[in-house]
Protein backbone atom coordinates (compact mmCIF):
# COMPACT_ATOMS: atom_id res chain seq x y z
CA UNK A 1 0.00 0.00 0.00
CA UNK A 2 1.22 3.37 -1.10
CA UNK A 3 1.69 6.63 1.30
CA UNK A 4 -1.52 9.02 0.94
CA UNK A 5 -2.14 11.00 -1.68
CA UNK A 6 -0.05 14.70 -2.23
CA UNK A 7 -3.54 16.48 -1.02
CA UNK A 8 -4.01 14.49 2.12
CA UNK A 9 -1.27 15.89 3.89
CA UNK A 10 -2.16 19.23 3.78
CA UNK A 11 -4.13 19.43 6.54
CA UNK A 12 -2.12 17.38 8.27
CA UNK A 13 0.71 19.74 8.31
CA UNK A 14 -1.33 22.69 9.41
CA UNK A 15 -2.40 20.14 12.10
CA UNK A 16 0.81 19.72 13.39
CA UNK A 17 1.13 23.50 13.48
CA UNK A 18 -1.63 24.14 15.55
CA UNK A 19 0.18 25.31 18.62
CA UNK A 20 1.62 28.20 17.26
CA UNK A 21 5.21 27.35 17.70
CA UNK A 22 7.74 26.76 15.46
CA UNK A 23 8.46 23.88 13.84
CA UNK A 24 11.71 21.89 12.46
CA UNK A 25 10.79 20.28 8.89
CA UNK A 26 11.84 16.88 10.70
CA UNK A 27 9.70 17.18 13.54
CA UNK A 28 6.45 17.81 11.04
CA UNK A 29 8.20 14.92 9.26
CA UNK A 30 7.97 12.24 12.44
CA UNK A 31 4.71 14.19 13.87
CA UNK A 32 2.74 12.97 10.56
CA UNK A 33 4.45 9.80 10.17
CA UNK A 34 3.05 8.71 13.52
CA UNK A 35 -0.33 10.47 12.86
CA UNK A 36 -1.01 8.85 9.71
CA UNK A 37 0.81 5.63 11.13
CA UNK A 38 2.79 5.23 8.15
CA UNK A 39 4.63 1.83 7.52
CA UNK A 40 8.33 1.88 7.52
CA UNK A 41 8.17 0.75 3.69
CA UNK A 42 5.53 3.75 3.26
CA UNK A 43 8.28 6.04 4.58
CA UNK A 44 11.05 4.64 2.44
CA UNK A 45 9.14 4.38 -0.81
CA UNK A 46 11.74 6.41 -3.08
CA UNK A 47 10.44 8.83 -6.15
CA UNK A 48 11.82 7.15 -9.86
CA UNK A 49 14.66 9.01 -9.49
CA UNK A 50 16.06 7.39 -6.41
CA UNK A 51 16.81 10.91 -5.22
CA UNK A 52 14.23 11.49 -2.43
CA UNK A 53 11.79 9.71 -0.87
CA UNK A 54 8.04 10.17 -1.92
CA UNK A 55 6.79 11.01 1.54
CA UNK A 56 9.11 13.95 2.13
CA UNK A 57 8.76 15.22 -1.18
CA UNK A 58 4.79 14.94 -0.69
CA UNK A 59 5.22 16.96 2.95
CA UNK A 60 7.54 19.61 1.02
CA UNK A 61 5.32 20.06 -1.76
CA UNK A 62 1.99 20.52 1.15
CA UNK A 63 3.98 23.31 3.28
CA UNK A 64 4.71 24.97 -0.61
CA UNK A 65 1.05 25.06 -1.03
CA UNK A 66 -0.03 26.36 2.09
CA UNK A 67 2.76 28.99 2.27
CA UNK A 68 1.59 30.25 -1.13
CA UNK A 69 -2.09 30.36 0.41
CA UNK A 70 -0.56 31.90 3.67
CA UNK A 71 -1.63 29.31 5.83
CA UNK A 72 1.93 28.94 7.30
CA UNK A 73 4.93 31.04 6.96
CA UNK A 74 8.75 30.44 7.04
CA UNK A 75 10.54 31.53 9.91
CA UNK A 76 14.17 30.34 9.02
CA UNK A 77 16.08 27.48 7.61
CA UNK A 78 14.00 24.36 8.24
CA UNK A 79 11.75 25.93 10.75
CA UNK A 80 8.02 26.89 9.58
CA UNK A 81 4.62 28.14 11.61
CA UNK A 82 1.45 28.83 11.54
CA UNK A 83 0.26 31.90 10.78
CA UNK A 84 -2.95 33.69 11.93
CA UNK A 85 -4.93 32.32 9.14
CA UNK A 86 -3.98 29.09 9.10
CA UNK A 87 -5.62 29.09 12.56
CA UNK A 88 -8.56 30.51 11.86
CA UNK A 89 -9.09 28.42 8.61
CA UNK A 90 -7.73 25.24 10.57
CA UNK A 91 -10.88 25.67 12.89
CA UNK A 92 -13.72 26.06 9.83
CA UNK A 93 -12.32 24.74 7.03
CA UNK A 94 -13.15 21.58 6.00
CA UNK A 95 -11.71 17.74 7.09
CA UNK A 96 -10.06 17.72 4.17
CA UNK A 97 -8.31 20.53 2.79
CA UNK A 98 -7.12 20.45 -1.00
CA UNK A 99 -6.40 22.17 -3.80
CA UNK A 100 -9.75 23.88 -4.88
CA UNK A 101 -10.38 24.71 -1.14
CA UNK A 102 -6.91 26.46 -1.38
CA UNK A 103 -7.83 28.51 -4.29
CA UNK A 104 -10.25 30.15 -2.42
CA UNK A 105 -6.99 32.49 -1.43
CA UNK A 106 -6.07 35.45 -3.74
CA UNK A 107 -2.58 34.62 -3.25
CA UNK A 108 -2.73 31.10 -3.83
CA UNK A 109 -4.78 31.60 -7.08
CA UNK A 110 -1.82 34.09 -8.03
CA UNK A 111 0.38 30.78 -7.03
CA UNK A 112 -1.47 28.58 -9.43
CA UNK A 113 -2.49 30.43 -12.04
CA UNK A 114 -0.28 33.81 -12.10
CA UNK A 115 -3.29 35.92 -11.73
CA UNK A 116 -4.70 37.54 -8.46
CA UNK A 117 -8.54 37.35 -9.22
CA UNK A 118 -10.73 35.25 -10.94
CA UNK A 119 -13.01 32.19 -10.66
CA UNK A 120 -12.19 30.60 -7.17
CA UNK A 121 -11.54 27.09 -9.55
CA UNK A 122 -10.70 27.12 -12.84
CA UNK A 123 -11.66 24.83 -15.84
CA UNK A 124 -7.88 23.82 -15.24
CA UNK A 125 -8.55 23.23 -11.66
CA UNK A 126 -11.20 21.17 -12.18
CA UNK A 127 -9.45 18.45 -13.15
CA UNK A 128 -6.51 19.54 -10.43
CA UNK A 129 -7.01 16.72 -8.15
CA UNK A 130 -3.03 15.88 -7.75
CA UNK A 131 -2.40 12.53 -6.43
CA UNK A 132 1.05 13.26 -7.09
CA UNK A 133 3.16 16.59 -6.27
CA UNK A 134 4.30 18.47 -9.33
CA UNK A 135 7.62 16.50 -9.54
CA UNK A 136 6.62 13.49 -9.27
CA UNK A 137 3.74 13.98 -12.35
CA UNK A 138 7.57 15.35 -13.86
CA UNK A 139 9.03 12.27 -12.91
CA UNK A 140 6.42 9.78 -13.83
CA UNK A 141 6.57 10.82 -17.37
CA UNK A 142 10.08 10.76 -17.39
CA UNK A 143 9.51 7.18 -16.38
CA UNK A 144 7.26 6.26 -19.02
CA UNK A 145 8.87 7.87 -21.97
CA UNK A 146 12.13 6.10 -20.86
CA UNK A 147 9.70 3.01 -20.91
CA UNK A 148 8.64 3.41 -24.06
CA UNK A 149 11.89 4.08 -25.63
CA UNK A 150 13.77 1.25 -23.73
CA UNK A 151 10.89 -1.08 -25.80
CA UNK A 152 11.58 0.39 -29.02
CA UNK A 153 15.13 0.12 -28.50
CA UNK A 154 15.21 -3.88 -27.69
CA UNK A 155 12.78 -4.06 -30.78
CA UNK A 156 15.78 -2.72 -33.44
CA UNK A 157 18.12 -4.41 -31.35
CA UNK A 158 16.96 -7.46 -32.06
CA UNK A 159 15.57 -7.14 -35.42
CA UNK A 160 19.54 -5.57 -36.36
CA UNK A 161 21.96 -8.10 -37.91
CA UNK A 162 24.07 -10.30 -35.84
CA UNK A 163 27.33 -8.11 -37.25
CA UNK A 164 25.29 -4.86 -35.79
CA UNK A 165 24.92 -6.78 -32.11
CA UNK A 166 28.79 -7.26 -31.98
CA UNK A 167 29.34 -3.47 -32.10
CA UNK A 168 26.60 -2.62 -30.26
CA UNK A 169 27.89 -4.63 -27.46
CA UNK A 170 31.50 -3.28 -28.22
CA UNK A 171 30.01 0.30 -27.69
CA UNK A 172 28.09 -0.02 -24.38
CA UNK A 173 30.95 -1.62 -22.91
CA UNK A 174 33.81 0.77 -24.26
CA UNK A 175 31.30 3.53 -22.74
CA UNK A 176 30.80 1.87 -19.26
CA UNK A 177 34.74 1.88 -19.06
CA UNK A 178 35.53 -1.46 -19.69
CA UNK A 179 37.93 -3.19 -23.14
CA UNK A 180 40.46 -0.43 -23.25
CA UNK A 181 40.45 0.83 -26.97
CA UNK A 182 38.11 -0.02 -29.56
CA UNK A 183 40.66 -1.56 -31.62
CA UNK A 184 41.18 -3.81 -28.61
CA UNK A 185 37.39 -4.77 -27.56
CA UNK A 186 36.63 -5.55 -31.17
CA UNK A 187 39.91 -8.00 -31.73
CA UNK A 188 38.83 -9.45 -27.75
CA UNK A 189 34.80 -10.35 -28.78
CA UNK A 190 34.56 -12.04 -31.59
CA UNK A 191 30.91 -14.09 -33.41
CA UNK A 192 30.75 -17.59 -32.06
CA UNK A 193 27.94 -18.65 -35.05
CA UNK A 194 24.89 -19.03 -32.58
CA UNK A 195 23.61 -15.28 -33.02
CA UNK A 196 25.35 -14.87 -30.41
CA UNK A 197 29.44 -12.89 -29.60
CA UNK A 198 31.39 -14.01 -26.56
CA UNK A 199 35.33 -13.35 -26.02
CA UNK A 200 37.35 -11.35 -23.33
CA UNK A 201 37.95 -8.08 -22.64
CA UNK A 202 39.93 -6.14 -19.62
CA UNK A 203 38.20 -4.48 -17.20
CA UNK A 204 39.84 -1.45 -17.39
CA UNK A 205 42.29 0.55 -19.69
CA UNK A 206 45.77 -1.27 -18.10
CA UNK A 207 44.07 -4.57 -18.05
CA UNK A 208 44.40 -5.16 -14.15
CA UNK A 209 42.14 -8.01 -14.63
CA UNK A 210 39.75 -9.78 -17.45
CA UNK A 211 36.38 -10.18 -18.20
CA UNK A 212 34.74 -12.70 -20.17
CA UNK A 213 31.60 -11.43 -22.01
CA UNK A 214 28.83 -13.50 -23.66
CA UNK A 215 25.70 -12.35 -25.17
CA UNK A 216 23.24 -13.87 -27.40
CA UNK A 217 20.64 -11.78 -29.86
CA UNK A 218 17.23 -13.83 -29.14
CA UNK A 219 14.09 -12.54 -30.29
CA UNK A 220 12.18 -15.45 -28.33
CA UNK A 221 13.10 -17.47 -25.41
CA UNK A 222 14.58 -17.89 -22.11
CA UNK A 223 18.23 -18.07 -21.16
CA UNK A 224 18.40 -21.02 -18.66
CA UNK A 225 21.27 -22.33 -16.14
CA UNK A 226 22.61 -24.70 -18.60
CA UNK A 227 23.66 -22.28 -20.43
CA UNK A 228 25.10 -19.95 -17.61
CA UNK A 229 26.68 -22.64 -16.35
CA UNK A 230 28.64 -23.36 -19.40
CA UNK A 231 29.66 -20.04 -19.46
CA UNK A 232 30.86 -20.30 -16.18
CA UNK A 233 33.10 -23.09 -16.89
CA UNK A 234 34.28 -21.58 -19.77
CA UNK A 235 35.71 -18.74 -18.01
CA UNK A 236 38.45 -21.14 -15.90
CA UNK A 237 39.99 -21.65 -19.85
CA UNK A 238 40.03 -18.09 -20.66
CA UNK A 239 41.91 -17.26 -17.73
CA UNK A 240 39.12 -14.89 -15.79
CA UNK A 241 36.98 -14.95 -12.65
CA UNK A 242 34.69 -12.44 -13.99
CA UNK A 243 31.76 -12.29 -16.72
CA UNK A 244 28.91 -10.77 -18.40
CA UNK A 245 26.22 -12.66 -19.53
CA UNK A 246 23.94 -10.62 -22.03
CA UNK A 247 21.12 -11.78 -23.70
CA UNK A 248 18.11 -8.96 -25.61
CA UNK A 249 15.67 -12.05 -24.50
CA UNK A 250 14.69 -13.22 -20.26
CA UNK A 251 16.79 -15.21 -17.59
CA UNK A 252 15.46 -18.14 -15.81
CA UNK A 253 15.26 -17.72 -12.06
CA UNK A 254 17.09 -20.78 -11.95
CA UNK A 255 19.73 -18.73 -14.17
CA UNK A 256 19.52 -16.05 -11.72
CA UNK A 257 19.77 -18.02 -8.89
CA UNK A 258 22.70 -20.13 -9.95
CA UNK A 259 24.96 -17.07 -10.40
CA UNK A 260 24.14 -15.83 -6.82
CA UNK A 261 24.90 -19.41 -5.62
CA UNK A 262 28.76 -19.49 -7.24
CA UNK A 263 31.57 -18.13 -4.79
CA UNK A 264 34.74 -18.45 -6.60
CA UNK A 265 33.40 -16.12 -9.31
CA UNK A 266 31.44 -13.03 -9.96
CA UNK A 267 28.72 -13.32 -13.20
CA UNK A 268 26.89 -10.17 -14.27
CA UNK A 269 23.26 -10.75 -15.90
CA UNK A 270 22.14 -8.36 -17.84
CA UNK A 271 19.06 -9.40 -20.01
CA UNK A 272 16.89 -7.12 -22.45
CA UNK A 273 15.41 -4.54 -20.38
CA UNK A 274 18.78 -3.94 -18.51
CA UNK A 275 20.08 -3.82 -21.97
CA UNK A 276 18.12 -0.96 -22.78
CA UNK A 277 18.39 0.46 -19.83
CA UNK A 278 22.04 1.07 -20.33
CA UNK A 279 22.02 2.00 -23.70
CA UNK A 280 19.91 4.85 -22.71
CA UNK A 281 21.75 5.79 -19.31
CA UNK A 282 25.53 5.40 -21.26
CA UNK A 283 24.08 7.33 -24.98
CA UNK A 284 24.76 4.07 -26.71
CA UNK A 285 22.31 4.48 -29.96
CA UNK A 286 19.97 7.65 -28.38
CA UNK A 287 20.59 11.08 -28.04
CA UNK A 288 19.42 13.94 -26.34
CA UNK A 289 15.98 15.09 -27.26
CA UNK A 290 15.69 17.99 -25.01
CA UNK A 291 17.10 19.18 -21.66
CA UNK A 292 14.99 20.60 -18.71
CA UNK A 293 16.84 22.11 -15.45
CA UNK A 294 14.39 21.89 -12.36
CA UNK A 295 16.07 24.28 -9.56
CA UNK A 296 15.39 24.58 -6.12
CA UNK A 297 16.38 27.61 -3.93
CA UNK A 298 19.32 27.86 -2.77
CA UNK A 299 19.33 28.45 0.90
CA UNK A 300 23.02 28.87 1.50
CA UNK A 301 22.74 32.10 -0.70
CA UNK A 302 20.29 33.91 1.37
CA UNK A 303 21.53 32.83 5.05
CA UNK A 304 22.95 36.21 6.81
């Protein structure tokens, strides 16, 4: 079960608030964990960018909204309160305070919409019931066009000619840092006649160690153990302890398991999606569409 929705913690916060003191950010933090009884997983449940968890970005989004309605007010680093209105609208307003109820505030309708009067809700706030704070909607479509584009990737991947998959492979890894120079990835990997490259490769530029590398090109299909654990035996004869496994099709479990099982030897799996995945994240066959900076204030810059 997910944390509550962005809107149900505005009140909340204002609840906390109540006595007219100030507040710490991590004390309105704890004070609604426990109010809301939040799991520990509910609390740790990170946005798509890994970067911040969802509950404190929810709480940090509320005390935005309610400072742009002037429900609260900042009174340093950290520290918010309540101010006058915020009580009195804490003791009539509704059990549930949201959005449209907030745009019942000149200010806050300035907030949304960059105007001071109008409509108390908008056509565009009619459909403003945010379930999600504005970076996370950000976020979640970052998430699915990266989706989308990791499935059209795999699709060309594996549609390309065998010849294509051997430098594909080459790239990626000359990108992530490992095979030294091209000219000495491409001699190291060579086509093994099963649409499918393996070979070795160092792991860095002075070849401090080796890495053997397998992948196969399969539209359909699973890779299993037996064919893992080939590949693990064939890594004793090419004088390495470590290897990459990639495949543009699934893993078993068993596959999976196996290579958590082995202690003598470390075995990367890196099947389609991961594939993808990497491509994008290392610029192996995308490129930049466009480029948005999100700031935040910087709080060091206005301390005294």
């Amino acid at each position: 079960m997910g944390i509550p929705d962005f809107q149900s913690f505005l009140r909340p916060v204002l609840e906390v608030l109540r006595d007219g003191k100030e507040h710490k950010f991590q004390d309105v933090h704890d004070s609604i964990a426990k109010k809301l009884a939040l799991t520990t997983a509910q609390l740790e449940e990170l946005l798509p960018s890994g970067k911040q968890t969802r509950f404190r970005n929810r709480i940090a989004w509320a005390i935005s909204f309610l400072k742009a309605a002037e429900l609260l007010e900042r009174k340093g680093r950290s520290i918010i309160a309540i101010t006058p209105l915020g009580t009195t609208e804490l003791g009539i307003g509704p059990e549930r305070i949201d959005i449209r109820y907030l745009m019942k505030f000149p200010k806050f309708r300035e907030f949304r919409t960059g105007k001071g009067s109008g409509p108390e809700v908008s056509a565009k706030d009619e459909s403003d019931s945010l379930d999600e704070t504005p970076l996370e909607q950000i976020e979640s479509a970052y998430d699915r066009i990266r989706k989308e584009l990791s499935a059209e990737i795999l699709d060309r991947v594996v549609k390309s000619p065998p010849v294509f998959f051997e430098r594909l492979v080459v790239d990626l890894l000359l990108r992530m840092g490992y095979g030294g120079s091209r000219k000495d990835a491409g001699a190291a990997i060579g086509k093994t006649g099963d649409d499918g490259i393996d070979g070795v490769i160092k792991e860095d530029r002075l070849g401090l160690d080796l890495v053997a590398i397998q992948a196969k090109r399969w539209a359909t299909g699973t890779v299993g153990r037996p064919d893992v654990q080939a590949f693990s035996g064939s890594l004793d004869g090419q004088g390495a302890k470590k290897g990459v496994f990639i495949t543009t099709s699934k893993f078993s479990n068993e596959a999976r398991d196996y290579v958590r099982r082995i202690g003598d030897k470390k075995i990367i799996l890196i099947d389609g999606d991961q594939l993808a995945e990497l491509m994008i994240d290392f610029g192996v066959g995308t490129v930049v569409q466009d480029t948005y900076e999100i700031r935040k204030i910087d709080l060091d810059y206005f301390e005294e």
